[in-house]
Each structure stands twice: as C-alpha cells, then as structure tokens.
Protein backbone atom coordinates (compact mmCIF):
# COMPACT_ATOMS: atom_id res chain seq x y z
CA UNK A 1 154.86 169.11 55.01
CA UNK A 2 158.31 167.58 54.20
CA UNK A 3 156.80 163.76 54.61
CA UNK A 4 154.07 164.26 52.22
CA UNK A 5 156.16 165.88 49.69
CA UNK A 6 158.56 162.62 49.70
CA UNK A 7 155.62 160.15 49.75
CA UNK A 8 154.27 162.38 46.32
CA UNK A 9 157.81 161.81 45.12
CA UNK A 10 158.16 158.39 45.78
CA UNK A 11 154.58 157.51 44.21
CA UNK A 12 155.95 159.43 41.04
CA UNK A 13 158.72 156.98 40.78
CA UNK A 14 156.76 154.11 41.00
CA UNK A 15 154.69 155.61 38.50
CA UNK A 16 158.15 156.28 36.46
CA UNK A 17 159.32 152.78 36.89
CA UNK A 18 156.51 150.86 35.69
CA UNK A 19 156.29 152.90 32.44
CA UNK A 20 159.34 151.94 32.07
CA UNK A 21 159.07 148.46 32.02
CA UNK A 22 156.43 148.63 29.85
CA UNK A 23 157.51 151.18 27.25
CA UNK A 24 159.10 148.06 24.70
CA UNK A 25 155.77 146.89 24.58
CA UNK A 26 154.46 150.12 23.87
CA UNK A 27 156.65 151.47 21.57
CA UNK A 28 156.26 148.42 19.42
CA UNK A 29 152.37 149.29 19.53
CA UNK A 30 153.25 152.60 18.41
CA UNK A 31 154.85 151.34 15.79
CA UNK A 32 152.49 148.75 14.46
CA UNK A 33 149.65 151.70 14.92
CA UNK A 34 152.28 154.07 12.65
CA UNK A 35 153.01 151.40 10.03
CA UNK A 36 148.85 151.13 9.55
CA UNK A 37 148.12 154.17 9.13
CA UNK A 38 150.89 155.06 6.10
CA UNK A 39 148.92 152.00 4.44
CA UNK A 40 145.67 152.23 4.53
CA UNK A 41 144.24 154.27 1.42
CA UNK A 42 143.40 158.22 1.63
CA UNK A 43 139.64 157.58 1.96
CA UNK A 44 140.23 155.51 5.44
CA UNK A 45 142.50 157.33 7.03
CA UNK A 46 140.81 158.50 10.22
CA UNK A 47 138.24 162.07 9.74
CA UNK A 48 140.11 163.75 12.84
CA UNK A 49 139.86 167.48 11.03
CA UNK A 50 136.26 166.21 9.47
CA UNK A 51 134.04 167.97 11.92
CA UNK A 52 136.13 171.12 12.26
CA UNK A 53 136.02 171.45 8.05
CA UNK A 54 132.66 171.17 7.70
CA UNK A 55 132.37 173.43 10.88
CA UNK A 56 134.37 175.55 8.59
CA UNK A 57 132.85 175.62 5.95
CA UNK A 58 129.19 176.41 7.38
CA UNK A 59 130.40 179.33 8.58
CA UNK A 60 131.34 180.86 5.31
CA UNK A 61 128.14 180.03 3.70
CA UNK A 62 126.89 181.79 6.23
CA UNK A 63 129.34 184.91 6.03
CA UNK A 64 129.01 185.12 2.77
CA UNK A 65 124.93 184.96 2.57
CA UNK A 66 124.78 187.40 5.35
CA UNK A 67 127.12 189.92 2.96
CA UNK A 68 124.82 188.94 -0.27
CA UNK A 69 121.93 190.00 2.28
CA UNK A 70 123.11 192.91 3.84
CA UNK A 71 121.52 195.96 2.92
CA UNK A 72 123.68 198.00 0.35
CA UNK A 73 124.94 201.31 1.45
CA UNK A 74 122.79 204.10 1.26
CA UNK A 75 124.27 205.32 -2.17
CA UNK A 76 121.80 206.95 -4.35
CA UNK A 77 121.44 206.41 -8.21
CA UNK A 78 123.57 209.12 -10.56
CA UNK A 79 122.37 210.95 -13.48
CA UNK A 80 124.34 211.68 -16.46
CA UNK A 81 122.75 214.77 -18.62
CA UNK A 82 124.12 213.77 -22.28
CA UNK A 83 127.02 215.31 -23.20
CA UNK A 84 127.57 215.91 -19.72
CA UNK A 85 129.56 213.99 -16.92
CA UNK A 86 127.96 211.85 -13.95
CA UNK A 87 125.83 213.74 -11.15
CA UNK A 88 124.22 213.49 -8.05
CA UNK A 89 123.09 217.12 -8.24
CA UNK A 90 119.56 217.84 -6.72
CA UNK A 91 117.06 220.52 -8.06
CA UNK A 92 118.86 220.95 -11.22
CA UNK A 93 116.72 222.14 -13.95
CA UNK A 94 117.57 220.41 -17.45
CA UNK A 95 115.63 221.88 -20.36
CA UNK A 96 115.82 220.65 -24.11
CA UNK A 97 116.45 223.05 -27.29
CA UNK A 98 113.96 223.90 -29.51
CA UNK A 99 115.29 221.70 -32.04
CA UNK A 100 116.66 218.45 -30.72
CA UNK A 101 115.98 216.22 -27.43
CA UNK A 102 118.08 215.52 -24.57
CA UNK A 103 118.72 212.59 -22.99
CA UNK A 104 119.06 211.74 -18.85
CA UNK A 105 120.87 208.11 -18.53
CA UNK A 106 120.36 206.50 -14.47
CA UNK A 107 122.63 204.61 -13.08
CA UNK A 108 119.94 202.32 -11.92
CA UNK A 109 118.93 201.64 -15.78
CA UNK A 110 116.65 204.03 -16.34
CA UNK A 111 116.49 206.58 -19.37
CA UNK A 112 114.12 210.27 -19.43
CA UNK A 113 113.97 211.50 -23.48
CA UNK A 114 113.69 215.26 -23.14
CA UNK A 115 111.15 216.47 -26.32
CA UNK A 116 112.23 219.47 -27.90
CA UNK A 117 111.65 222.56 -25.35
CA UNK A 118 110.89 220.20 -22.68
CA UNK A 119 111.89 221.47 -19.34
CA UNK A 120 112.50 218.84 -16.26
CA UNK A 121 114.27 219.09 -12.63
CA UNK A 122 115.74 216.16 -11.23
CA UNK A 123 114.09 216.77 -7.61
CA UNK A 124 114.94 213.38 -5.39
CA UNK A 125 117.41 210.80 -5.90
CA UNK A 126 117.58 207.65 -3.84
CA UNK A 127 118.90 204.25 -3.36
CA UNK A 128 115.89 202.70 -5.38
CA UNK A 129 115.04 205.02 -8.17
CA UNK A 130 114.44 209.00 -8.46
CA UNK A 131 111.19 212.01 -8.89
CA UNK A 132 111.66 213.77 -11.97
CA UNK A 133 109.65 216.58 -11.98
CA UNK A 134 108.03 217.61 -15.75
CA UNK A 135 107.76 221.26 -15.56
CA UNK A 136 107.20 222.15 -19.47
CA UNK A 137 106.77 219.61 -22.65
CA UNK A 138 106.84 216.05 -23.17
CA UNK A 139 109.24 213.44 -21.79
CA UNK A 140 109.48 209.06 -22.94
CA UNK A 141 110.17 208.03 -19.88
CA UNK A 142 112.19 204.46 -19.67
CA UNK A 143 112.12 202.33 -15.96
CA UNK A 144 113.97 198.97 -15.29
CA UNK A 145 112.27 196.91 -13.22
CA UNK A 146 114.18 195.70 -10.14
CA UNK A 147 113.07 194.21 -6.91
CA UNK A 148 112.82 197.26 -5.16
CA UNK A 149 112.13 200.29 -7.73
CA UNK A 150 110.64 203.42 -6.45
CA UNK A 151 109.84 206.10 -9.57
CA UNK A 152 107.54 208.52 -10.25
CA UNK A 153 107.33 211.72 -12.22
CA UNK A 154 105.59 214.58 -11.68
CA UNK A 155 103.44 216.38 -14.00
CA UNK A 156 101.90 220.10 -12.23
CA UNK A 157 99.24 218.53 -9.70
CA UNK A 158 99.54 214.82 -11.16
CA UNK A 159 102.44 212.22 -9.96
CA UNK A 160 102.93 209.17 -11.86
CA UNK A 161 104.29 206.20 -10.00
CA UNK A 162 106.19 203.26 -11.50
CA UNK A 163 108.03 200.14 -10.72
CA UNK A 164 109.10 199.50 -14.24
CA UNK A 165 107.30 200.84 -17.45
CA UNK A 166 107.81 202.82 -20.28
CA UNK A 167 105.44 205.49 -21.07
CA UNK A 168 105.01 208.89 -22.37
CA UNK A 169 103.87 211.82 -20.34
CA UNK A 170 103.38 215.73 -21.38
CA UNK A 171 102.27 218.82 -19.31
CA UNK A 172 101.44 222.16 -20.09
CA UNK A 173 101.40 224.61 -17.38
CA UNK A 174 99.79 227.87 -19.77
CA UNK A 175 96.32 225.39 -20.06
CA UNK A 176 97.12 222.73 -17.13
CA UNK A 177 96.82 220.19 -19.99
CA UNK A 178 98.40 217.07 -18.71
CA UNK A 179 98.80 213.79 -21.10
CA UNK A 180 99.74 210.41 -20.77
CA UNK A 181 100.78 207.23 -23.40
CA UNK A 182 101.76 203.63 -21.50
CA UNK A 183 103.92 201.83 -23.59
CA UNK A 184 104.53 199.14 -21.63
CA UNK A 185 104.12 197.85 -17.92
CA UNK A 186 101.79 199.51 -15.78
CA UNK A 187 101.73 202.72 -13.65
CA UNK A 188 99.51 204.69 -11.51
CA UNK A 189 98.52 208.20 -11.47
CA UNK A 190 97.06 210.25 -8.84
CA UNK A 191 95.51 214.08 -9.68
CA UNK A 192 93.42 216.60 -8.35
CA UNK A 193 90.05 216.05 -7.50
CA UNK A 194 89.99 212.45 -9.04
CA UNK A 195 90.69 208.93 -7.28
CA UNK A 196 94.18 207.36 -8.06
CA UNK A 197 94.19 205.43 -11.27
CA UNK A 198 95.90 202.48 -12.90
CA UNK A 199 96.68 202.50 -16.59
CA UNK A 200 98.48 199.51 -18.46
CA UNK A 201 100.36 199.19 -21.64
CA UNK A 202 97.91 200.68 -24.41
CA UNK A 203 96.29 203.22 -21.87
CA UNK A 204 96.17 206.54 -22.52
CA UNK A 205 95.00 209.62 -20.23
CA UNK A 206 94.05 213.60 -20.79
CA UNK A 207 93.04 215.88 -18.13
CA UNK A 208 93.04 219.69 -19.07
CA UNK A 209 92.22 221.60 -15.70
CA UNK A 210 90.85 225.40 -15.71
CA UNK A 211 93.05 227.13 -18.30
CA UNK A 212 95.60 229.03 -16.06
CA UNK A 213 96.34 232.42 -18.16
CA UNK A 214 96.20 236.17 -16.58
CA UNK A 215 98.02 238.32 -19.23
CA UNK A 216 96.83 241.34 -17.22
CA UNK A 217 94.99 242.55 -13.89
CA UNK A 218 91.50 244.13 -15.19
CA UNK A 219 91.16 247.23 -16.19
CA UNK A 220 88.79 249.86 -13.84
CA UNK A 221 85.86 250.71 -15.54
CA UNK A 222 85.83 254.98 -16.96
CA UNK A 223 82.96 255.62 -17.61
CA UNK A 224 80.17 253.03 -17.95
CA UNK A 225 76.92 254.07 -19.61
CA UNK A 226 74.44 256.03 -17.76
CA UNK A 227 71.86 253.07 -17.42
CA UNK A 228 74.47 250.75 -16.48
CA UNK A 229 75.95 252.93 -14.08
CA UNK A 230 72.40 253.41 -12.18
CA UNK A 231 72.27 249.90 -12.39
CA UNK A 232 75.55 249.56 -10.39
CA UNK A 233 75.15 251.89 -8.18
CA UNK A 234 71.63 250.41 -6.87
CA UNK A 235 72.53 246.69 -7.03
CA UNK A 236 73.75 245.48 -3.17
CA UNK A 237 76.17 242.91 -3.43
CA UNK A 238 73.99 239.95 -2.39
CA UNK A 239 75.69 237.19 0.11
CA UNK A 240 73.40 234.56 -0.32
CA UNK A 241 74.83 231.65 -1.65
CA UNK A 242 72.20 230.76 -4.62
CA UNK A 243 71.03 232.50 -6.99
CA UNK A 244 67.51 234.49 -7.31
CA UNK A 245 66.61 235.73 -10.46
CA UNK A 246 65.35 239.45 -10.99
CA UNK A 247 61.61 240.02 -10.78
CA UNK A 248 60.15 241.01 -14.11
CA UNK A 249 57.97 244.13 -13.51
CA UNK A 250 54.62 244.09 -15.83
CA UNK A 251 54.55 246.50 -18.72
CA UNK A 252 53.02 249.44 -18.06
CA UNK A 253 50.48 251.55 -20.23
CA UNK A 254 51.84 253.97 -22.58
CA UNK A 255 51.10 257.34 -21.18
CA UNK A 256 49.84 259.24 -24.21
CA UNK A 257 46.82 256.66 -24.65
CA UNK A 258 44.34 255.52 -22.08
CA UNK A 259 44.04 252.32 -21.37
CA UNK A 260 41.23 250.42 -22.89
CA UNK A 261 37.82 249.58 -21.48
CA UNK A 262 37.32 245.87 -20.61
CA UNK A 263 36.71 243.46 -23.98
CA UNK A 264 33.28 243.16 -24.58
CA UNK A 265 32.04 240.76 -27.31
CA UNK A 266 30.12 242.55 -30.25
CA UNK A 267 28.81 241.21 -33.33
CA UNK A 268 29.08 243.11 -36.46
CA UNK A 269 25.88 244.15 -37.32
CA UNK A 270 23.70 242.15 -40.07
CA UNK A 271 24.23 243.19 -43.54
CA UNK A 272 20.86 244.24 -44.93
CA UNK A 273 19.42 241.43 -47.63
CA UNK A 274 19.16 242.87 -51.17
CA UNK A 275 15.64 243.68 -50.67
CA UNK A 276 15.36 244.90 -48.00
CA UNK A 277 17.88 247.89 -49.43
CA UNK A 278 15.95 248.31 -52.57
CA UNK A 279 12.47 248.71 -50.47
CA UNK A 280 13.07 249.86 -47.23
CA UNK A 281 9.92 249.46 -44.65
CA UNK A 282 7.35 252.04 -44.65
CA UNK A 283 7.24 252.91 -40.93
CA UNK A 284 11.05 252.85 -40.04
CA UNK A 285 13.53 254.80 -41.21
CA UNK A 286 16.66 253.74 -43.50
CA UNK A 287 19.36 252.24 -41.20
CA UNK A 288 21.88 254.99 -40.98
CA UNK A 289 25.58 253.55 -42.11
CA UNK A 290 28.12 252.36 -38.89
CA UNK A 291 30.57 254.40 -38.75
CA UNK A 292 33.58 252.74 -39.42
CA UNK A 293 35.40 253.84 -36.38
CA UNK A 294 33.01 251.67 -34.55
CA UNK A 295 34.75 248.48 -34.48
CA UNK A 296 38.32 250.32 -34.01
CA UNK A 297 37.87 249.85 -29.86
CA UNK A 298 37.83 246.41 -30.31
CA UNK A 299 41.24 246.18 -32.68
CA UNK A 300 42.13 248.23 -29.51
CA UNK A 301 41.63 246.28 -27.24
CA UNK A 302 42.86 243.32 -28.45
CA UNK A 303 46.08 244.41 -28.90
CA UNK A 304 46.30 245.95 -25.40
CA UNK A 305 45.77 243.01 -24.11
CA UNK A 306 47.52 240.48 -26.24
CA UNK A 307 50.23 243.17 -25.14
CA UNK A 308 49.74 242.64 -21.08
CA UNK A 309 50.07 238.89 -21.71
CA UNK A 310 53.20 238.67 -23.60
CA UNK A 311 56.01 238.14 -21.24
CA UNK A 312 59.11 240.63 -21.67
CA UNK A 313 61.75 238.82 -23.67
CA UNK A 314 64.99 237.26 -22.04
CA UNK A 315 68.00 238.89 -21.45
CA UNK A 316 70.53 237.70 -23.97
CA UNK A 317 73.30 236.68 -21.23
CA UNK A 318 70.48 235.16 -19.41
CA UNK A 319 69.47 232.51 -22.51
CA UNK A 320 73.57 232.08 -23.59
CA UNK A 321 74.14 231.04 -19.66
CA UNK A 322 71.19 228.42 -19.46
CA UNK A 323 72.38 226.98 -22.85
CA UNK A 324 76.23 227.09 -21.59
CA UNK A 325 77.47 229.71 -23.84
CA UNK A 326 80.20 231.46 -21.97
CA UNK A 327 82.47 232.32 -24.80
CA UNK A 328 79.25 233.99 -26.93
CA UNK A 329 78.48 235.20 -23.70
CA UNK A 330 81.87 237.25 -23.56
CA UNK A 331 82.64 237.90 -27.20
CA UNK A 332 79.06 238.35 -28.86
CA UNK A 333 77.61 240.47 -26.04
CA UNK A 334 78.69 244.38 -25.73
CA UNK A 335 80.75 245.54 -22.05
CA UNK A 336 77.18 246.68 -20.02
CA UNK A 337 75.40 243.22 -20.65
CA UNK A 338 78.67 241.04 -19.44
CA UNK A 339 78.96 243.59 -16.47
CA UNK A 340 74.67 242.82 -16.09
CA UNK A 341 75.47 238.79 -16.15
CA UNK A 342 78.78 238.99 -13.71
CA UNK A 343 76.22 241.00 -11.28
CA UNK A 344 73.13 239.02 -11.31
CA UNK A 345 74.19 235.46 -12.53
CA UNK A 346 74.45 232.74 -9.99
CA UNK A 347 77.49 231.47 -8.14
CA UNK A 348 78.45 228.70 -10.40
CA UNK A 349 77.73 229.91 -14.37
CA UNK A 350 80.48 232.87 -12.83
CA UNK A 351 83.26 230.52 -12.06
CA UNK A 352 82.19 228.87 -15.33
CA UNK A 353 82.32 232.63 -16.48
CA UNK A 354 85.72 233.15 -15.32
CA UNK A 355 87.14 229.68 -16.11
CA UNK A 356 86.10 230.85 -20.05
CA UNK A 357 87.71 234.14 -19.44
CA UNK A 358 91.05 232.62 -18.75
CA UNK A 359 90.89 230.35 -21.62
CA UNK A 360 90.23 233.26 -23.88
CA UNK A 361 92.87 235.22 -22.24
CA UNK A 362 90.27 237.71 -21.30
CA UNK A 363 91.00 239.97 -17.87
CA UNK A 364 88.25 240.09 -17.02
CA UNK A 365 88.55 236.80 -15.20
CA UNK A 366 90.12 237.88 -12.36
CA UNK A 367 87.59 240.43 -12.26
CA UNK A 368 84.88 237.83 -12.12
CA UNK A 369 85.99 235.65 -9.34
CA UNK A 370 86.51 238.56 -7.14
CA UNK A 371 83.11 239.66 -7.52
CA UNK A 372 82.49 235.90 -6.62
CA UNK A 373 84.16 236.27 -3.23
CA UNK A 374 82.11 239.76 -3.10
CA UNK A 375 78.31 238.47 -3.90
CA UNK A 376 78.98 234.66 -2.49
CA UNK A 377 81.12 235.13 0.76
CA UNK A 378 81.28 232.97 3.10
CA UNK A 379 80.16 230.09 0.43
CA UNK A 380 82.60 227.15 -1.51
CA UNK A 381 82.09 229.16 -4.30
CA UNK A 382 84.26 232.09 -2.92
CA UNK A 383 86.76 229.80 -1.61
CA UNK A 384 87.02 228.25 -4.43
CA UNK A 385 87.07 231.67 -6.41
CA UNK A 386 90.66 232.05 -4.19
CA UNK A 387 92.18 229.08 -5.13
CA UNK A 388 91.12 229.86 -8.76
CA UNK A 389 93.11 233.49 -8.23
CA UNK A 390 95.75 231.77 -6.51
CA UNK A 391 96.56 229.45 -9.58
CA UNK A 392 96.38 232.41 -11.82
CA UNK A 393 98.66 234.14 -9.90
CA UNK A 394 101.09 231.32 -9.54
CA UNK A 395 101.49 230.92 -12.96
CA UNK A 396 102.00 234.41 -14.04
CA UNK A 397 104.96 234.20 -11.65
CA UNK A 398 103.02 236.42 -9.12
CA UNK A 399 104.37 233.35 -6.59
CA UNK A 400 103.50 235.72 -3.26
CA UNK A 401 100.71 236.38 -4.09
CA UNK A 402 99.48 233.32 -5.34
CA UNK A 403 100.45 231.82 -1.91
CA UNK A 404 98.27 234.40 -0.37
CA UNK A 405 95.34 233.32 -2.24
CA UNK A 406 96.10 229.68 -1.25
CA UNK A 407 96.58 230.39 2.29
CA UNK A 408 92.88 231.83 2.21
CA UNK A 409 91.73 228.74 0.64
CA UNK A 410 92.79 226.37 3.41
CA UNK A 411 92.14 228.81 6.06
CA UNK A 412 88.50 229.01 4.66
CA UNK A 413 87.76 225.39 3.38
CA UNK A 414 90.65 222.95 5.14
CA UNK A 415 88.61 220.05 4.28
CA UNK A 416 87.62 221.32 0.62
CA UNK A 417 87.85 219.64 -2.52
CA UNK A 418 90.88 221.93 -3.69
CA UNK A 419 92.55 221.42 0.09
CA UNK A 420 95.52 218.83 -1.03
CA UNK A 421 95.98 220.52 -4.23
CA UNK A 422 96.00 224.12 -2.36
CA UNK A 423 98.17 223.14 0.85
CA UNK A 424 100.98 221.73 -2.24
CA UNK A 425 100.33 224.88 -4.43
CA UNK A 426 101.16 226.91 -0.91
CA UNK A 427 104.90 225.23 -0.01
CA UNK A 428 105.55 225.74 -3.81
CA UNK A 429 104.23 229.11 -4.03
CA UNK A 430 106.87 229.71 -1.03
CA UNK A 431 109.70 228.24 -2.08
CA UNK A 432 109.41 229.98 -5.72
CA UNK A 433 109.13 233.33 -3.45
CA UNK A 434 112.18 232.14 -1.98
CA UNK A 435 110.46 232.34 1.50
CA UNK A 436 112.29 229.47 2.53
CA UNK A 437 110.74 229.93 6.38
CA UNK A 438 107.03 230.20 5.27
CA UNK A 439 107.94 227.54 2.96
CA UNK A 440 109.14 225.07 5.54
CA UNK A 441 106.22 225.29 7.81
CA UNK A 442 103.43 224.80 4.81
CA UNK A 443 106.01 221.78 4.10
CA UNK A 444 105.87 220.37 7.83
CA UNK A 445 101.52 221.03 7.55
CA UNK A 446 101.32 219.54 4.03
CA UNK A 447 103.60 216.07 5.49
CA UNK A 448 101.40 216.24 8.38
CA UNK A 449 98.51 216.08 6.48
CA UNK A 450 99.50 214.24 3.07
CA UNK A 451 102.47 212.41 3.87
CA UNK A 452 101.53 210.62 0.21
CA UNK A 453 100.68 213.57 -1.29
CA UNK A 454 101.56 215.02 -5.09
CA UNK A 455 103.49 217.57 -3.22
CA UNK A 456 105.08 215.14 -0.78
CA UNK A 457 108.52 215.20 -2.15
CA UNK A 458 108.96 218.97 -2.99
CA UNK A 459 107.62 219.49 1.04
CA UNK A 460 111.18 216.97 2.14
CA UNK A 461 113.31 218.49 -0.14
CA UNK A 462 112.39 221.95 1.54
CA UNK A 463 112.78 220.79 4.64
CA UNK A 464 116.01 219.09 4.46
C-alpha cells in the first residue's frame, strides 16, 4: 500500500514540476487573453450569461401568463342597495317605496332600477354574475358584458337569461301578468308551457297566465230552489271524461185537451154562384150554411203539430258556453242556471269557467274546479283542476296547502304539461311553509329532473 502511495506522490510532482516550467509562458497568455478582453467593445465581449438570461427570462413570461391565466378565486360579485353599504347577503328581499325607485349597483358592472313598489330578492350570487328574483313590479335591468357572464332574472314561472343586455321586465303575481321590453343586446326567456325564446333589442313580450285570485273559499249553498235542488239531488256525478249533452224529452200534450186527430186535407166548400142563390134547383133543397166551427179542427191541428216540431229552446248557459261567454255566463245568469252549467257542462268550458271566476274574483272558482276533480276523475282535466287550486292557494298565502295540491298534480300526471311548473311551485310552496325537510327533498326531485329548470336555483339555495 505504502509503494503505491509514493509512486502517486512522485507522479504528482512531476506533474508539479512541469507546470512550473511552463507557468511564464502561461501567465503571459493570461495576460494577453486579459488585456483583450478590457478592449474589445461591449457588444463582443463573449455571451457567457446569454443562454442563462434568456433561460431567465422565458421563465417569467411563463410565470407570469400562467398567473394572468389562473382561474380567479372563487369570490362572488357584491351588491350595494343605494344608500346602503356593500353586501354579499343572500335571500334578502329589497322592495321600492311607493314613490321613488331604488337602485342595486354589482360589483361586476351591473345595475337593477327598482320601479316604485317593486319588490326583488337577491337569490344567488356568483363569481360570474347573479339571479335576481322579481317578486312584485317592474325592474330596468342593466348587464355588462364580459367573457364569462352568467345572469338571469326571474319573473313567477319565467327566467330570463342574459350575457349582457339591458331590458325591462315586470310581473304581477295577483293576474300572473308577466312583461318584457329589450333595450339592447339579446336575451332568452323560458316559461310555462311554451318553448324557450330569444328576443333582441326592440322585442317585446306579454304572457298573462290564469288570473291567480281566491279572495274567499265558496260559500255552501242554504237553500237552493226546490227545482234546482231535485235537480241536484238526482244528477250522479258522471266520471267520464267528455262531455254528453242532456237528452231533450219531446213535449208532451197538454192534459186538459185531447190531442188532435191526424191532418187531413179539406177544401173549403164552393161558394154558391150568384144564381144559383137567387134560384135555387127545384128538386134539391137549399144548401144549409157550414157551420163555422167546421174548419176550427184544422186551425187545431195545425198548431198541434207545428207545436211537436218545434224543438225546445236552448238553455241560456248552454248558447253563452258555445259562443265563449263565461263572464255573461256568471254575471248575466241567476245562481240555479250557473249551478245547472257547472253540473252538466263539459270538462274544458269548466276550467274555462273557473279560470273566468278567478279573474272576476268570483268564489265560486274554487268551487268549480273541485267539481272538476268530482265529475272528470281520473282525467287531465282533474289534474289539471289541482294544479289550478294549488296556484290559487299559493298565492293567497295558503303555501301548505297549495303544496298539497301540487303534490297531487305530479303524483297524478308526472309527465303533464303543468309537471315542471308544478314540481317548482312544490319546493317553493315548502320553503314559504318553512318546511325546510319537505322542501329539500322536492328540491333534490326537481334537480333530478330539471337541473335547467325555472326553479333550478331556488331548489340549490334550499339545499345548501
């Protein structure tokens, strides 16, 4: 071990010497090398930190786009109620006096002009925009376009969606009148029982769904007239689910006068010529005078029969429901001729019936669409009698209730024409009840269901 470790030490010395000998020549390289450099101009000195600037540099483009780029934190907009200081508050109703507007400034841009008496609840919040939902009035509505912009306003059943617009848009829940004015940009609305729709600037839109107005339930009936009261009592409900009208019974012969022997024609007889008066034949006797009850069978008869062939006239609320007349139908006729049409008219001209009623503010249109589910059970025109009682309900702030009648509605029809608009009308109808555990399983149903539904964002705010 000791021998190699000598030969390694003399080989280093040899090394040693030689550099040695040689280091004047290279020092004066070093020097020559030295004295270059500090002459030649800036822009030839040797690049040795080129590579690692540029290396450098690259990087921080890309740092920096990758921080332009990243997503922004999940911040929602703010609201600021005028007058008022900046909020994130959720569910907060803001409502307008009766004799100015108020104003809702975003922090994303946007502006909501409350009209006077308007009524609005700020429902959702998020990073791109926020669901304002119109409960009473008229709000201008103001959206700033951006790249990603998610608005929309709701309006009862309808839900306007924007990306950046201004427009004008007006509900009223006592006649389920819903109005809209695009100012500018374009949105799109989706309703009940109608395909969504696209309006642009210069658009307008009016819907007015079945009035919505039950002052109070029906009264019970004392004490109907005697013929309407037989007539009540020996009607059976029918369940079929058209109509069939009542067989007209031929008029009978008045009981104090037999009826008349069959028409026969006679001819009156011929009036003797002037001469034959003045000289009568010789072998036949002067015709004896008719008497003139003779011809009185045949006035008789005539009108006996001209009576069997007339037809009884129509029932008055018969003729005002084939012409459309509902509201002559319940003003002009007396209490036993409505109670005749709500029993015998068909499925249909009732829930016109009733849908008159509640415009008129009549009770009796609650009272018509239950006999509805009574005659017609089992038929759409009972099920949709209960959503019609269910949206009476709800807006008289009988909200249990109302979900009741829902409930019935999707039980009986889930794939109706009223099914979205019921299954929404239910979670709200719960969570107005404040039965927030009913209310969160319609919720989970109606997102199952209509996860782009009207009533999509009231359904995640209930379940959050």
């Amino acid at each position: 071990m000791s021998e190699r470790l000598e030969g390694l030490g003399a080989e280093v010395a040899r090394i040693q010497d030689d550099a040695l000998a040689d280091g004047r020549r290279r020092a004066a390289v070093r020097r020559q090398l030295v004295s270059d450099a500090a002459d030649a101009p800036p822009e030839l000195r040797p690049a040795r930190w080129g590579p690692a600037l540029a290396w450098a540099g690259a990087m921080v483009a890309i740092a920096l786009a990758f921080v332009a780029l990243w997503p922004r934190a999940a911040v929602p907009v703010a609201y600021r109620v005028e007058g008022e200081a900046e909020s994130r508050l959720i569910d907060r109703s803001v409502t307008a006096t009766v004799d100015r507007p108020m104003s809702i400034a975003f922090t994303d841009g946007s502006a909501v002009r409350l009209g006077p008496s308007a009524r609005a609840r700020v429902s959702q919040l998020t990073v791109d925009g926020a669901t304002l939902r119109l409960e009473h009035g008229e709000a201008t509505v103001s959206v700033r376009h951006r790249t990603a912009t998610r608005w929309s306003v709701e309006a009862g059943p309808f839900v306007v969606r924007v990306t950046g617009t201004r427009f004008r848009v007006g509900w009223r829940p006592e006649q389920e009148s819903f109005d809209l004015a695009v100012f500018e940009g374009e949105v799109r609305v989706d309703g009940p029982d109608a395909p969504e729709r696209v309006l642009r600037s210069g658009d307008e839109m009016h819907r007015t769904l079945a009035p919505a107005t039950l002052p109070k339930p029906p009264p019970p009936i004392e004490d109907p007239a005697p013929a309407a009261r037989e007539r009540i009592q020996t009607v059976t409900p029918s369940r079929a689910p058209t109509y069939e009208p009542p067989v007209r019974a031929s008029p009978r012969p008045s009981p104090s006068r037999p009826s008349a022997p069959p028409l026969e024609l006679r001819l009156p007889p011929k009036e003797p010529s002037a001469e034959a008066e003045l000289k009568p034949a010789q072998n036949e006797p002067a015709p004896e005078a008719s008497p003139p009850e003779e011809p009185e069978p045949i006035a008789e008869a005539a009108s006996s029969d001209a009576a069997t062939e007339a037809a009884p006239p129509q029932p008055a609320w018969q003729t005002l429901l084939v012409e459309g007349k509902h509201r002559e139908l319940l003003t002009a006729l007396g209490p036993d001729q409505v109670e005749q049409a709500i029993w015998q008219a068909g499925p249909n001209d009732l829930i016109d019936l009733g849908a008159e009623a509640r415009q008129l503010g009549d009770p009796r249109a609650g009272y018509i669409y239950s006999v509805v589910r009574s005659r017609f059970a089992a038929t759409d025109a009972a099920a949709d009698a209960a959503f019609l009682l269910g949206r009476m309900q709800f807006h008289s702030g009988a909200y249990q209730a109302s979900a009741t009648w829902f409930q019935t509605y999707v039980r009986e029809r889930p794939r109706g024409r009223f099914a979205r608009e019921a299954a929404g009308r239910l979670v709200e109808a719960y969570h107005q009840a404040g039965d927030q555990d009913r209310a969160r399983d319609a919720a989970r149903q109606y997102l199952s269901r209509y996860p782009n539904g009207p009533h999509a964002t009231l359904a995640a705010t209930v379940l959050e």
